[in-house]
C-alpha atoms as a PDB file:
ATOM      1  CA  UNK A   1       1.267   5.759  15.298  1.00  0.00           C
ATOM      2  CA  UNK A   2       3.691   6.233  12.291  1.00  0.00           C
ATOM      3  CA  UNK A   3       7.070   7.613  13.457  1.00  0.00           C
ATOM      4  CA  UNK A   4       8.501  10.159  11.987  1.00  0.00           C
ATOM      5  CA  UNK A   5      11.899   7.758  10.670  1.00  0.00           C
ATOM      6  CA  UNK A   6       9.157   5.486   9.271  1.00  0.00           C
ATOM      7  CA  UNK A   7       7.499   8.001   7.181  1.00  0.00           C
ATOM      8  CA  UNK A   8      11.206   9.633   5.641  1.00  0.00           C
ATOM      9  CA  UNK A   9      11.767   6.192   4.786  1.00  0.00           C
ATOM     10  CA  UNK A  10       8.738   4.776   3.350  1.00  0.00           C
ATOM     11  CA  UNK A  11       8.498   8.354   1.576  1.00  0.00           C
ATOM     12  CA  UNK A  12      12.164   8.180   0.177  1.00  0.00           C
ATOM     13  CA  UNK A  13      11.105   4.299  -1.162  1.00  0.00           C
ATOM     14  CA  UNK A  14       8.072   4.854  -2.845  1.00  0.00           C
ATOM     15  CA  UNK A  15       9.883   7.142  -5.250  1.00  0.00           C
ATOM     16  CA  UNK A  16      12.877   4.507  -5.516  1.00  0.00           C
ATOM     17  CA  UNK A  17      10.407   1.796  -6.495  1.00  0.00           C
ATOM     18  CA  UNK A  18       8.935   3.737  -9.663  1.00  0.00           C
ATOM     19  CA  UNK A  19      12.427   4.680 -10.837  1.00  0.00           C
ATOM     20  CA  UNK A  20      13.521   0.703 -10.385  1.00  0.00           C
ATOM     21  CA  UNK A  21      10.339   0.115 -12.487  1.00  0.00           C
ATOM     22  CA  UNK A  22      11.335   2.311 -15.022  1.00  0.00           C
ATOM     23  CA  UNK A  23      14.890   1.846 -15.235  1.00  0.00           C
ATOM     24  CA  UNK A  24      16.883  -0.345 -12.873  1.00  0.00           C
ATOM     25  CA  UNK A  25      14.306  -3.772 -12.785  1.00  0.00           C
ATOM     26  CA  UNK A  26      16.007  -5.587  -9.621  1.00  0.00           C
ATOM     27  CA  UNK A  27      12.014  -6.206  -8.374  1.00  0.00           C
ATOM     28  CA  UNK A  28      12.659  -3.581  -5.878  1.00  0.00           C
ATOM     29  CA  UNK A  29       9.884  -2.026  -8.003  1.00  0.00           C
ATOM     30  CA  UNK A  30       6.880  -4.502  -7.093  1.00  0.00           C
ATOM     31  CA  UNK A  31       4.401  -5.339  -5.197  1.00  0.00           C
ATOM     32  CA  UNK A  32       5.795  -8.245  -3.067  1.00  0.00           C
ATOM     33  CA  UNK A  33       8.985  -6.109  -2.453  1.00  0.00           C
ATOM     34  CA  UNK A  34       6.575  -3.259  -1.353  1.00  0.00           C
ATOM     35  CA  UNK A  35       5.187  -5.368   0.885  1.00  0.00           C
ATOM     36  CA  UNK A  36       8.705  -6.971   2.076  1.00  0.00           C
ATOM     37  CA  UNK A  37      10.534  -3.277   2.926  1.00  0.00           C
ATOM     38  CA  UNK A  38       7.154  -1.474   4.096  1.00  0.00           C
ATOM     39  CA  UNK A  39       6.892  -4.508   6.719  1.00  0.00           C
ATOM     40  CA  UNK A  40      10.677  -4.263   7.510  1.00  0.00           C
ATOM     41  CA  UNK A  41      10.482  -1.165   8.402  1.00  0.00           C
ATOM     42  CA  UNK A  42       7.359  -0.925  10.075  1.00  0.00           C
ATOM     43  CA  UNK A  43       8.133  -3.860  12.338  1.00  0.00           C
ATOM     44  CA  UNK A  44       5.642  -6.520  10.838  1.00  0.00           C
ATOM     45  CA  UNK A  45       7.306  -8.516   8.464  1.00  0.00           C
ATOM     46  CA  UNK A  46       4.556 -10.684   7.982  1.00  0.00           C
ATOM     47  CA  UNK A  47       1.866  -8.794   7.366  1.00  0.00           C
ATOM     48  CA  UNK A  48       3.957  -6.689   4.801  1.00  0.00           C
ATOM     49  CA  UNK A  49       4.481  -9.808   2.866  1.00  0.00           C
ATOM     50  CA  UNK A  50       0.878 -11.082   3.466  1.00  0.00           C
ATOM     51  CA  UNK A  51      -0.457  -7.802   1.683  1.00  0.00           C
ATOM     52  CA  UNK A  52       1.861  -7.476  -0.977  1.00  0.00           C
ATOM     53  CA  UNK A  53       1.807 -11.393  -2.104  1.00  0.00           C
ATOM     54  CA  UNK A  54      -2.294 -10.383  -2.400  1.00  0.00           C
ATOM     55  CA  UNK A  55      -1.897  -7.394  -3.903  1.00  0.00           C
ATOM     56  CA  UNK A  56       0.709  -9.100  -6.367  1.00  0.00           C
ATOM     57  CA  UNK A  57      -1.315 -11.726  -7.074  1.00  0.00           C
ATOM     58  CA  UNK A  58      -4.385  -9.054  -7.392  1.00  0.00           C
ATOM     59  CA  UNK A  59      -2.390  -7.490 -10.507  1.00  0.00           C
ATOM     60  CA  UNK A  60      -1.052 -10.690 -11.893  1.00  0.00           C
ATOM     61  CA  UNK A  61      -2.632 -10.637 -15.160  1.00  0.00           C
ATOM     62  CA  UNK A  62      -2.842  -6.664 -15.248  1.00  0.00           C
ATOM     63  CA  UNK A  63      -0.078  -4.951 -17.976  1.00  0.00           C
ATOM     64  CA  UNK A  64       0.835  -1.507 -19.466  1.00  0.00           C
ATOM     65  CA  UNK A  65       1.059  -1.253 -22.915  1.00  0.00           C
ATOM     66  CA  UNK A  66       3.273   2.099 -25.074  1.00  0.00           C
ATOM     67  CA  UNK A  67       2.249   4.795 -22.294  1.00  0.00           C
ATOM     68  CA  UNK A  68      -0.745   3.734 -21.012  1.00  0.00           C
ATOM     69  CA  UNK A  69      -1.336   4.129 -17.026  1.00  0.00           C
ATOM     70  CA  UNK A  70      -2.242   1.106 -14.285  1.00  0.00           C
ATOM     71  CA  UNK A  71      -3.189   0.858 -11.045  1.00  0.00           C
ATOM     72  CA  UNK A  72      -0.655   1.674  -8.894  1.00  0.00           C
ATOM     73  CA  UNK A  73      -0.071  -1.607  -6.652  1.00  0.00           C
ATOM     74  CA  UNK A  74       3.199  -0.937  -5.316  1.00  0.00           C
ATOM     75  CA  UNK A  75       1.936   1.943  -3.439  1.00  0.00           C
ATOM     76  CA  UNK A  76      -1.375   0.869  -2.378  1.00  0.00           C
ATOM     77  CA  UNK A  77       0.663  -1.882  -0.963  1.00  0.00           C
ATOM     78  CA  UNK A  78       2.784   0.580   0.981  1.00  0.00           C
ATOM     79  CA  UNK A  79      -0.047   2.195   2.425  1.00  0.00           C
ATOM     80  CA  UNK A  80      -1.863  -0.479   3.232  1.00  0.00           C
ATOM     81  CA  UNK A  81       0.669  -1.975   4.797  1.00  0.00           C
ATOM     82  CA  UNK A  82       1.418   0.796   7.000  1.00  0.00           C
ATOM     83  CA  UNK A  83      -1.897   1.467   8.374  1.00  0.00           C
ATOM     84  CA  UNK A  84      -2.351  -2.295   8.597  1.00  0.00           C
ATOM     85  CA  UNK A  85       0.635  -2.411  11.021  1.00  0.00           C
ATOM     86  CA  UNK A  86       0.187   0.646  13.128  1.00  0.00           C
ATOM     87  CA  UNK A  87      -3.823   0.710  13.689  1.00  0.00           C
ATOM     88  CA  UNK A  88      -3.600  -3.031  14.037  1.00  0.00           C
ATOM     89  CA  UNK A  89      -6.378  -3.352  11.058  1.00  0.00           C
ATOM     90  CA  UNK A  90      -7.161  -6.899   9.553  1.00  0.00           C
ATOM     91  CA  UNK A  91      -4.890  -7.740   6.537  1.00  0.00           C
ATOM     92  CA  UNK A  92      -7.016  -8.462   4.376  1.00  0.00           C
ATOM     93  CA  UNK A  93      -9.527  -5.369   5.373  1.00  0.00           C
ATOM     94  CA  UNK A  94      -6.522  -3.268   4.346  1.00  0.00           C
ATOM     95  CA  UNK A  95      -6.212  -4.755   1.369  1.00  0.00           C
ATOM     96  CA  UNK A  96     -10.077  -3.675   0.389  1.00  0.00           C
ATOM     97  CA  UNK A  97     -10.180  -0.502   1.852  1.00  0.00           C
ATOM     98  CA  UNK A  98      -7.008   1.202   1.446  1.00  0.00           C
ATOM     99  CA  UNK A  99      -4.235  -0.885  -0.838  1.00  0.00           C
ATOM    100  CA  UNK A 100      -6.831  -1.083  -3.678  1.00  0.00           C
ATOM    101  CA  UNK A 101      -8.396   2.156  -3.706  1.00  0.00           C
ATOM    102  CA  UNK A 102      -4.907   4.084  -2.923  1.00  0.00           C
ATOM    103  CA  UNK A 103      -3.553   1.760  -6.234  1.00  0.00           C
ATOM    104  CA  UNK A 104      -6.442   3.030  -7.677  1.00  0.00           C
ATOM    105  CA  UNK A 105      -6.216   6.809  -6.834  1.00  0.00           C
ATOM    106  CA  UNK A 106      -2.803   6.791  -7.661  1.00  0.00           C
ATOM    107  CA  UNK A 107      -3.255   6.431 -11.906  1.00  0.00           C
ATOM    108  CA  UNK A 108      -3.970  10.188 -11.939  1.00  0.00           C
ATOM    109  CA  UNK A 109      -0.558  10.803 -10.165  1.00  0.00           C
ATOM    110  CA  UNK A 110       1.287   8.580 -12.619  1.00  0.00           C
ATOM    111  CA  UNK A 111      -0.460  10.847 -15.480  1.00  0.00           C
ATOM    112  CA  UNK A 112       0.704  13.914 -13.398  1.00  0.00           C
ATOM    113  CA  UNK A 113       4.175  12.649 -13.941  1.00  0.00           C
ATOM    114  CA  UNK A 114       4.120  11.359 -17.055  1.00  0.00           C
ATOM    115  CA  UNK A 115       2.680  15.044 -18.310  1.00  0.00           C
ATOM    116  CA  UNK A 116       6.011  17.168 -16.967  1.00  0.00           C
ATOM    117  CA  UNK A 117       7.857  14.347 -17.537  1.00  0.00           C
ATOM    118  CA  UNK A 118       7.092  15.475 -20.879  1.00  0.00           C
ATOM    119  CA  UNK A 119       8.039  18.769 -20.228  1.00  0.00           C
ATOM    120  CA  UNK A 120      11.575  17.841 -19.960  1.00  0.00           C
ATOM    121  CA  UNK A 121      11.576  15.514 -22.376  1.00  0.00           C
ATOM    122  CA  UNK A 122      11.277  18.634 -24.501  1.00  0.00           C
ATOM    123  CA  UNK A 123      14.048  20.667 -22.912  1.00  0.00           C
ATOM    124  CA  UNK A 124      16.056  17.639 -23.702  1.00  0.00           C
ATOM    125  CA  UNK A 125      15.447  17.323 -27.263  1.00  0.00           C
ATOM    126  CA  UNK A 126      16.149  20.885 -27.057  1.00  0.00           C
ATOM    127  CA  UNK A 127      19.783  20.223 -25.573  1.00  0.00           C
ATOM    128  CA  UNK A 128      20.668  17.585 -27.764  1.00  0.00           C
ATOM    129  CA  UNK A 129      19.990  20.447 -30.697  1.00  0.00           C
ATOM    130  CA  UNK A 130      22.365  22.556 -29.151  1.00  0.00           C
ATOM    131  CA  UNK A 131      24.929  19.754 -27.794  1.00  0.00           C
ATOM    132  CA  UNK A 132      24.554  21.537 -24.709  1.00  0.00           C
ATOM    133  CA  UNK A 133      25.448  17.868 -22.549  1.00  0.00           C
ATOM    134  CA  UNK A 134      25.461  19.373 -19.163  1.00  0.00           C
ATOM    135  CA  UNK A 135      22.242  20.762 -19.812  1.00  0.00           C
ATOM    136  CA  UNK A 136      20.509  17.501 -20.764  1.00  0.00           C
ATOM    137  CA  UNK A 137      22.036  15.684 -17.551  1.00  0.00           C
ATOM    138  CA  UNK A 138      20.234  17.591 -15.232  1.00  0.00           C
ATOM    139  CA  UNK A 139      16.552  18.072 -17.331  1.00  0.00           C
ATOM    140  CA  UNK A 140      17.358  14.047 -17.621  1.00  0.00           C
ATOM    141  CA  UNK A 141      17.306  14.058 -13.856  1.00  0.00           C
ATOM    142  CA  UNK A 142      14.603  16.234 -13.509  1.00  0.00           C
ATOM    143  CA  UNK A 143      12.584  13.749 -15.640  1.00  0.00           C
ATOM    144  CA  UNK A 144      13.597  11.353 -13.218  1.00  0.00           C
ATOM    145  CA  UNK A 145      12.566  13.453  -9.954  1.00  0.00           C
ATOM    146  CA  UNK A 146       8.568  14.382 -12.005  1.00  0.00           C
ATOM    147  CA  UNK A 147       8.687  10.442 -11.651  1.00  0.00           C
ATOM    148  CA  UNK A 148       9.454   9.846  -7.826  1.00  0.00           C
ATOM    149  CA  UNK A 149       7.597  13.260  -6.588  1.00  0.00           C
ATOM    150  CA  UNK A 150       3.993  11.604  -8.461  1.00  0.00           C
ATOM    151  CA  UNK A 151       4.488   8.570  -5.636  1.00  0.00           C
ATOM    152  CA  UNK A 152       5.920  10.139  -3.061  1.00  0.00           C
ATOM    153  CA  UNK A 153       3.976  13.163  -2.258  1.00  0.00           C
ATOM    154  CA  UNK A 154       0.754  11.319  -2.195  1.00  0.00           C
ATOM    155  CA  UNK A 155       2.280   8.647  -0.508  1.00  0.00           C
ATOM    156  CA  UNK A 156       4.354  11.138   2.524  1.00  0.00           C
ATOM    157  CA  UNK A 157       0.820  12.927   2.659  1.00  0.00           C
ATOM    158  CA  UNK A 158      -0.882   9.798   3.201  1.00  0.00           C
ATOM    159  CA  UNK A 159       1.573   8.727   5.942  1.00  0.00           C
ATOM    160  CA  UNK A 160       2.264  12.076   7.314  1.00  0.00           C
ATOM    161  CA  UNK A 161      -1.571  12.870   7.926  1.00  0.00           C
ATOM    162  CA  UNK A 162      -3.609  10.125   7.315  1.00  0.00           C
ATOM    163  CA  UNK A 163      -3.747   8.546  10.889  1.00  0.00           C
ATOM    164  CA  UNK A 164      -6.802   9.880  12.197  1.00  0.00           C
ATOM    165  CA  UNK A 165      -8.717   8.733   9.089  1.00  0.00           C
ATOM    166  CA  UNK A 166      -7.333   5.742   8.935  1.00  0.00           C
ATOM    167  CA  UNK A 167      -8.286   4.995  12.727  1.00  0.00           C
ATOM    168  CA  UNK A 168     -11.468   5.745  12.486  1.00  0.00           C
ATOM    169  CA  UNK A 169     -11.778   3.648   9.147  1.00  0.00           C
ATOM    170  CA  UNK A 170     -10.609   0.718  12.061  1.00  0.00           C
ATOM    171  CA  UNK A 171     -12.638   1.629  14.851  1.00  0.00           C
ATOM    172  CA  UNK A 172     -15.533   1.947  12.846  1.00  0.00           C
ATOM    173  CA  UNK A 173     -15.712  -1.131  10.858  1.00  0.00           C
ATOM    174  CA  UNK A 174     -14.938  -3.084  14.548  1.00  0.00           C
ATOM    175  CA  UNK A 175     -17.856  -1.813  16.023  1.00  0.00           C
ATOM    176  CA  UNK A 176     -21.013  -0.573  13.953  1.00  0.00           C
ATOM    177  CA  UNK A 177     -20.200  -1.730  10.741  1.00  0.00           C
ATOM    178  CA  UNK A 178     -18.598  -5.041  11.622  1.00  0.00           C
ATOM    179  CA  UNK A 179     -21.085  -6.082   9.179  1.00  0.00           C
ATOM    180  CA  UNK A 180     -18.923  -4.249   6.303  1.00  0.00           C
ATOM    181  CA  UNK A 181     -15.184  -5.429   7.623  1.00  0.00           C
ATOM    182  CA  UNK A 182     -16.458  -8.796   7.178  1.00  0.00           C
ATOM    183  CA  UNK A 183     -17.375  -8.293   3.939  1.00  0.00           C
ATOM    184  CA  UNK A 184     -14.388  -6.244   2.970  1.00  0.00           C
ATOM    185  CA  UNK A 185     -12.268  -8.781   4.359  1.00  0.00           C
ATOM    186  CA  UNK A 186     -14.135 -12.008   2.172  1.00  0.00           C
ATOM    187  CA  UNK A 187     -13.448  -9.322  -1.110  1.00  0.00           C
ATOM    188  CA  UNK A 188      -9.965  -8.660  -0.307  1.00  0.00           C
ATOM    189  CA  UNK A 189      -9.294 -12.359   0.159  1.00  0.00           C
ATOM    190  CA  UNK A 190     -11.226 -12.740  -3.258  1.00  0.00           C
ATOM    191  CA  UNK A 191      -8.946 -10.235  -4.860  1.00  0.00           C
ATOM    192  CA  UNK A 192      -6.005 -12.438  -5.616  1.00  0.00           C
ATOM    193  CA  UNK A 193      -8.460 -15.120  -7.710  1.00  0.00           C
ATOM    194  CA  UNK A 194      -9.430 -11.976  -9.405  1.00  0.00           C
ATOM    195  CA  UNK A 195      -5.635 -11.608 -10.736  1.00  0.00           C
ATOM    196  CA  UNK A 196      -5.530 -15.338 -11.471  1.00  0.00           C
ATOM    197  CA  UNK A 197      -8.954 -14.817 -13.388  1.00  0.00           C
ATOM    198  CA  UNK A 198      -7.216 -12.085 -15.666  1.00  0.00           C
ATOM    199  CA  UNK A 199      -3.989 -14.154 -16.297  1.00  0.00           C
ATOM    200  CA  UNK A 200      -6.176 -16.986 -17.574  1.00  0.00           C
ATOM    201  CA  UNK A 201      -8.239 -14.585 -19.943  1.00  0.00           C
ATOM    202  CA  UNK A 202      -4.957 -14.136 -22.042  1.00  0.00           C
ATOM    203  CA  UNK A 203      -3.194 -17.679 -21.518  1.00  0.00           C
ATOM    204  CA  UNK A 204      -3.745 -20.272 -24.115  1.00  0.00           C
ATOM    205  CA  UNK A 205      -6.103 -22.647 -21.488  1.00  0.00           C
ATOM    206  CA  UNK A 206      -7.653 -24.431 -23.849  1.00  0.00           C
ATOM    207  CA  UNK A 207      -4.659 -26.012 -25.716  1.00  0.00           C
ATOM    208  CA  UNK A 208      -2.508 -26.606 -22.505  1.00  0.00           C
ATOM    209  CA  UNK A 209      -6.199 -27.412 -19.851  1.00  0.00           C
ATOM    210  CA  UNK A 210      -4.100 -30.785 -19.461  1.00  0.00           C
ATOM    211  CA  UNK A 211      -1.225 -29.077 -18.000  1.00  0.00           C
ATOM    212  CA  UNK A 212      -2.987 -26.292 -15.826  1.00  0.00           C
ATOM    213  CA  UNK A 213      -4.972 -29.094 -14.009  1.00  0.00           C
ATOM    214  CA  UNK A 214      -1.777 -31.073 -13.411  1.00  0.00           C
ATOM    215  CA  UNK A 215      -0.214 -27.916 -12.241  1.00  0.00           C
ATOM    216  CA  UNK A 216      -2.837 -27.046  -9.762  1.00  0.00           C
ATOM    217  CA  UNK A 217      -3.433 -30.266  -8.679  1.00  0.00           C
ATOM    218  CA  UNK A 218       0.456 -30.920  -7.887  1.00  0.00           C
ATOM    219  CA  UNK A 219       0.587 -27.420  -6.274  1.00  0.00           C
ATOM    220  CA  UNK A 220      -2.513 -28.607  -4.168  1.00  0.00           C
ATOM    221  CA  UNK A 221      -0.792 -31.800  -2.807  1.00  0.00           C
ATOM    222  CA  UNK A 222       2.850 -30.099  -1.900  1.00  0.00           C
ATOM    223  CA  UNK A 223       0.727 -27.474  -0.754  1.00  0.00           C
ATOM    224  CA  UNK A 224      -0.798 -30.487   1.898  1.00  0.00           C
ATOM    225  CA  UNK A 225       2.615 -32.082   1.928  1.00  0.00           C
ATOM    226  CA  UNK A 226       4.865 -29.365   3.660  1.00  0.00           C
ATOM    227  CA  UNK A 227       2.052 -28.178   5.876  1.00  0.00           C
ATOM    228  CA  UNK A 228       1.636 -31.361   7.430  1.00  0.00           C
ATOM    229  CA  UNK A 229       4.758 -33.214   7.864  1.00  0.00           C
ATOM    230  CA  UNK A 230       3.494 -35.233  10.666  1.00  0.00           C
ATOM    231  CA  UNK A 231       1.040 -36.404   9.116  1.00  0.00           C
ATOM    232  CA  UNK A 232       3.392 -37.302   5.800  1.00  0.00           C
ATOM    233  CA  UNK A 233       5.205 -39.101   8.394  1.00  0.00           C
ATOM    234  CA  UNK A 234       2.133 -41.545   9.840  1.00  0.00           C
ATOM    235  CA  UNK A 235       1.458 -42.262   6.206  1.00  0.00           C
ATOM    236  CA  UNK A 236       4.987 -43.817   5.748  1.00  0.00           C
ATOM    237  CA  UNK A 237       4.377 -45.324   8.716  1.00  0.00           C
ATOM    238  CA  UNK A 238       1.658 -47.362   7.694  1.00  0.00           C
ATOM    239  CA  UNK A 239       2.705 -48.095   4.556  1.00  0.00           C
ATOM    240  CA  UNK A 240       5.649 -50.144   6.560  1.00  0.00           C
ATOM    241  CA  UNK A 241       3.946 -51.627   9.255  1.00  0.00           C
ATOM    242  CA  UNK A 242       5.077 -49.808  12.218  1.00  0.00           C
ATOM    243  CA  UNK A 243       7.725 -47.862  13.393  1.00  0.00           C
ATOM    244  CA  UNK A 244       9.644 -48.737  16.750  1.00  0.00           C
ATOM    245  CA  UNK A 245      11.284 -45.598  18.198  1.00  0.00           C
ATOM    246  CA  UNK A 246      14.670 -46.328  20.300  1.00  0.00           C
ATOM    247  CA  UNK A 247      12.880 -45.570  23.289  1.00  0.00           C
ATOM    248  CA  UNK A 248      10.345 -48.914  22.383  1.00  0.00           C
ATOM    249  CA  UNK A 249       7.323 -46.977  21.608  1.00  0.00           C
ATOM    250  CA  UNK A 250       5.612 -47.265  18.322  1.00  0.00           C
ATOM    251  CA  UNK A 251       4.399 -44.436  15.805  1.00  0.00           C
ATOM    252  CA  UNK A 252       0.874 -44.611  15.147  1.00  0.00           C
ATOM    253  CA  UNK A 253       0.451 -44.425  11.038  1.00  0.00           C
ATOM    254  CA  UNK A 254      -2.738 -43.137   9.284  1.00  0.00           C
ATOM    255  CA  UNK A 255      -4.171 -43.672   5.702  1.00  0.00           C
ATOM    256  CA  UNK A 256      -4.533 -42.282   2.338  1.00  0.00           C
ATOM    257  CA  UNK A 257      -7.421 -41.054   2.445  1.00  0.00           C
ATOM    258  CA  UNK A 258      -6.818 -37.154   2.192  1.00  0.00           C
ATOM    259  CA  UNK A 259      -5.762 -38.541  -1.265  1.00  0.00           C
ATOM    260  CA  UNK A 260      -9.451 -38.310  -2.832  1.00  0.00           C
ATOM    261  CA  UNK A 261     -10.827 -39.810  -5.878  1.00  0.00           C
ATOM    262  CA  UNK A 262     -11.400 -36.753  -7.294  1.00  0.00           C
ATOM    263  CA  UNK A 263      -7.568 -35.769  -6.918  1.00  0.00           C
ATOM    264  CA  UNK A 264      -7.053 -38.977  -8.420  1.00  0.00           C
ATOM    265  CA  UNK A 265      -9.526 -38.587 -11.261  1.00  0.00           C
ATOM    266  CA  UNK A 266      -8.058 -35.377 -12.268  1.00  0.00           C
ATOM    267  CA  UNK A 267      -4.595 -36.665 -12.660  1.00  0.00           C
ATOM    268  CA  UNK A 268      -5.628 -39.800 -14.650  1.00  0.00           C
ATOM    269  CA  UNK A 269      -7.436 -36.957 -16.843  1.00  0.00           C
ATOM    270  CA  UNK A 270      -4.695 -35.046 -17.636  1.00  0.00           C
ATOM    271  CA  UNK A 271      -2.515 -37.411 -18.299  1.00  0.00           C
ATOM    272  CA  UNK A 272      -5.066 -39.244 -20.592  1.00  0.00           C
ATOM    273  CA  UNK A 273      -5.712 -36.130 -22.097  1.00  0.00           C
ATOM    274  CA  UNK A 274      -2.077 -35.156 -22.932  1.00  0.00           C
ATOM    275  CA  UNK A 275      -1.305 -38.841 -24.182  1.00  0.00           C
ATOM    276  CA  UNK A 276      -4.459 -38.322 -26.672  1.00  0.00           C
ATOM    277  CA  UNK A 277      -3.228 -35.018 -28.056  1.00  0.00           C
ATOM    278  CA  UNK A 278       0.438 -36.374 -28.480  1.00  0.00           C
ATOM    279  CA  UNK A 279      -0.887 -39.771 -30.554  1.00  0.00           C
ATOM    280  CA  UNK A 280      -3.755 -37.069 -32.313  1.00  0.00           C
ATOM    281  CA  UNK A 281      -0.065 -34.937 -33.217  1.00  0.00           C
ATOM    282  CA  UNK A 282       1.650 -38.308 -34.091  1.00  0.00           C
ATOM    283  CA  UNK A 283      -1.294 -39.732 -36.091  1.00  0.00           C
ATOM    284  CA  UNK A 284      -1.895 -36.739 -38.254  1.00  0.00           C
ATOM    285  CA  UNK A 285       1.654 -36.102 -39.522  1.00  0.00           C
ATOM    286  CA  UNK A 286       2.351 -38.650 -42.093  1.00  0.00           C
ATOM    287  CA  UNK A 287      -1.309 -37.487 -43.803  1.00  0.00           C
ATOM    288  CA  UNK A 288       0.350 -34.260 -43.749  1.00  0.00           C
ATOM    289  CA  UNK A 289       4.000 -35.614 -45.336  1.00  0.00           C
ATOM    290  CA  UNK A 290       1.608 -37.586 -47.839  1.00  0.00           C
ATOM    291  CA  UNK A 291      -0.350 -34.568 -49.048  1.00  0.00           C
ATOM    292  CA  UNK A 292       3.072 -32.666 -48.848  1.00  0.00           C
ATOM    293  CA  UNK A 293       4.217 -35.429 -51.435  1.00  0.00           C
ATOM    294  CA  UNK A 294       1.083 -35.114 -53.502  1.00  0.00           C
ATOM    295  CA  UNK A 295       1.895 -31.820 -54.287  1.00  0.00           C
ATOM    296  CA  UNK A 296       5.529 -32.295 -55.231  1.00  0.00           C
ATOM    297  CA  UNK A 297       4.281 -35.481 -57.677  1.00  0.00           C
ATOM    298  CA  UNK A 298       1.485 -32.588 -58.764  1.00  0.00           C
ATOM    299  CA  UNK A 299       4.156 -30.107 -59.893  1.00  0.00           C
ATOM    300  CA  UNK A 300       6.254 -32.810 -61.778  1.00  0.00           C
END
């Protein structure tokens, strides 16, 4: 169960983390950091982080643009999150069934907000007419409160009596629909390559494909590199023979082979491929100084 300390607090955050969106920007207001102080607080550090690093990564290539709405991630994180801790749910099934549709749900609360945030926007204007200062401090700050009340009364209600649901949501897809959890939890593992997919939609690929393969593959190998250290270390080891321990016994060294060709093959094509785009660059600028001078000579 959710105590009662936990819910004041996670209640009292989610409306911090829209007015750090909004104003402040100190990345209290996102979905890792969601994920970082709902875990703190519920006791489960690690699965905070777990969920909001997905749920970041979900959103990675999602924007707002003038006063258009989005999914709300950093509260479907906190939700998720929560229920993930206290009914002991699978990470990645709360990711599926209750981060993304809660981020989801949440756009009409944001347009809730937005709408009397309007209101006082008015009243406002309305005090600046009149110079009447005091007056536009506090309908400021009321603007301010329309914010945090559109995340945190759907997230306190949530918290405060969502429990039950949320428990039966677990029990159920444990035990008759096993069948589904599995499948929620291959689509919220999916989720973050959804994000990437986005991102890529809008990057310039194709005129820097040299430098995303390097990237990935590079990621790929430090990736191997600081989750296997003793194996790192065997490599080394072979590479110089042996090594004799002070106590006389010798480390056993392995091979390159987790090195693949195709790892290999990728590299040599980027690198070929940047090297032919640089001399292509090179090649092509004194045609363009020579037609440059053409012109001039032209004009004379």
């Amino acid at each position: 169960m959710i105590a009662w300390w936990q819910i004041i607090l996670l209640t009292l955050y989610a409306g911090f983390q829209i007015m750090d969106e909004l104003h402040w920007y100190s990345s209290a207001g996102s979905a890792v950091f969601s994920g970082f102080i709902t875990g703190l607080i519920m006791g489960d550090m690690a699965t905070g982080l777990y969920i909001g690093g997905s749920m970041q990564l979900t959103i990675l290539g999602v924007g707002t643009f003038g006063g258009a709405s989005r999914i709300d991630a950093n509260s479907g994180t906190l939700i998720a999150t929560a229920f993930a801790v206290s009914s002991g749910m699978d990470p990645e099934q709360a990711l599926a069934v209750l981060g993304v549709p809660v981020a989801a749900i949440l756009v009409y609360t944001d347009i809730a907000g937005r709408f009397a945030n309007t209101f006082f926007g008015h009243m406002c204007d309305s005090d600046v007419e009149k110079m009447n200062w005091n007056a536009y401090n506090v309908h400021y700050w009321l603007g301010a409160v329309s914010w945090m009340l559109s995340r945190m009364l759907p997230v306190f209600l949530a918290l405060a009596f969502g429990q039950p649901v949320v428990e039966a949501i677990t029990a159920a897809l444990n035990g008759d629909f096993a069948w589904l959890g599995a499948g929620l939890t291959v689509a919220g593992g999916a989720l973050p390559a959804v994000g990437f997919a986005i991102l890529l939609r809008y990057l310039p690929v194709k005129k820097h494909i040299a430098y995303l393969i390097l990237g990935f593959v590079i990621a790929a190998l430090l990736g191997t590199l600081f989750t296997n250290v003793a194996g790192v270390a065997g490599d080394v080891a072979t590479l110089g023979g042996a090594v004799t321990l002070p106590e006389g016994t010798a480390l056993a060294g392995g091979d390159y082979n987790s090195l693949s060709m195709l790892t290999i093959a990728l590299i040599g094509f980027a690198l070929a491929y940047i090297y032919y785009v640089q001399n292509k660059a090179q090649a092509a600028a004194p045609a363009a100084a020579a037609a440059v001078e053409g012109d001039d000579d032209d004009e004379l």
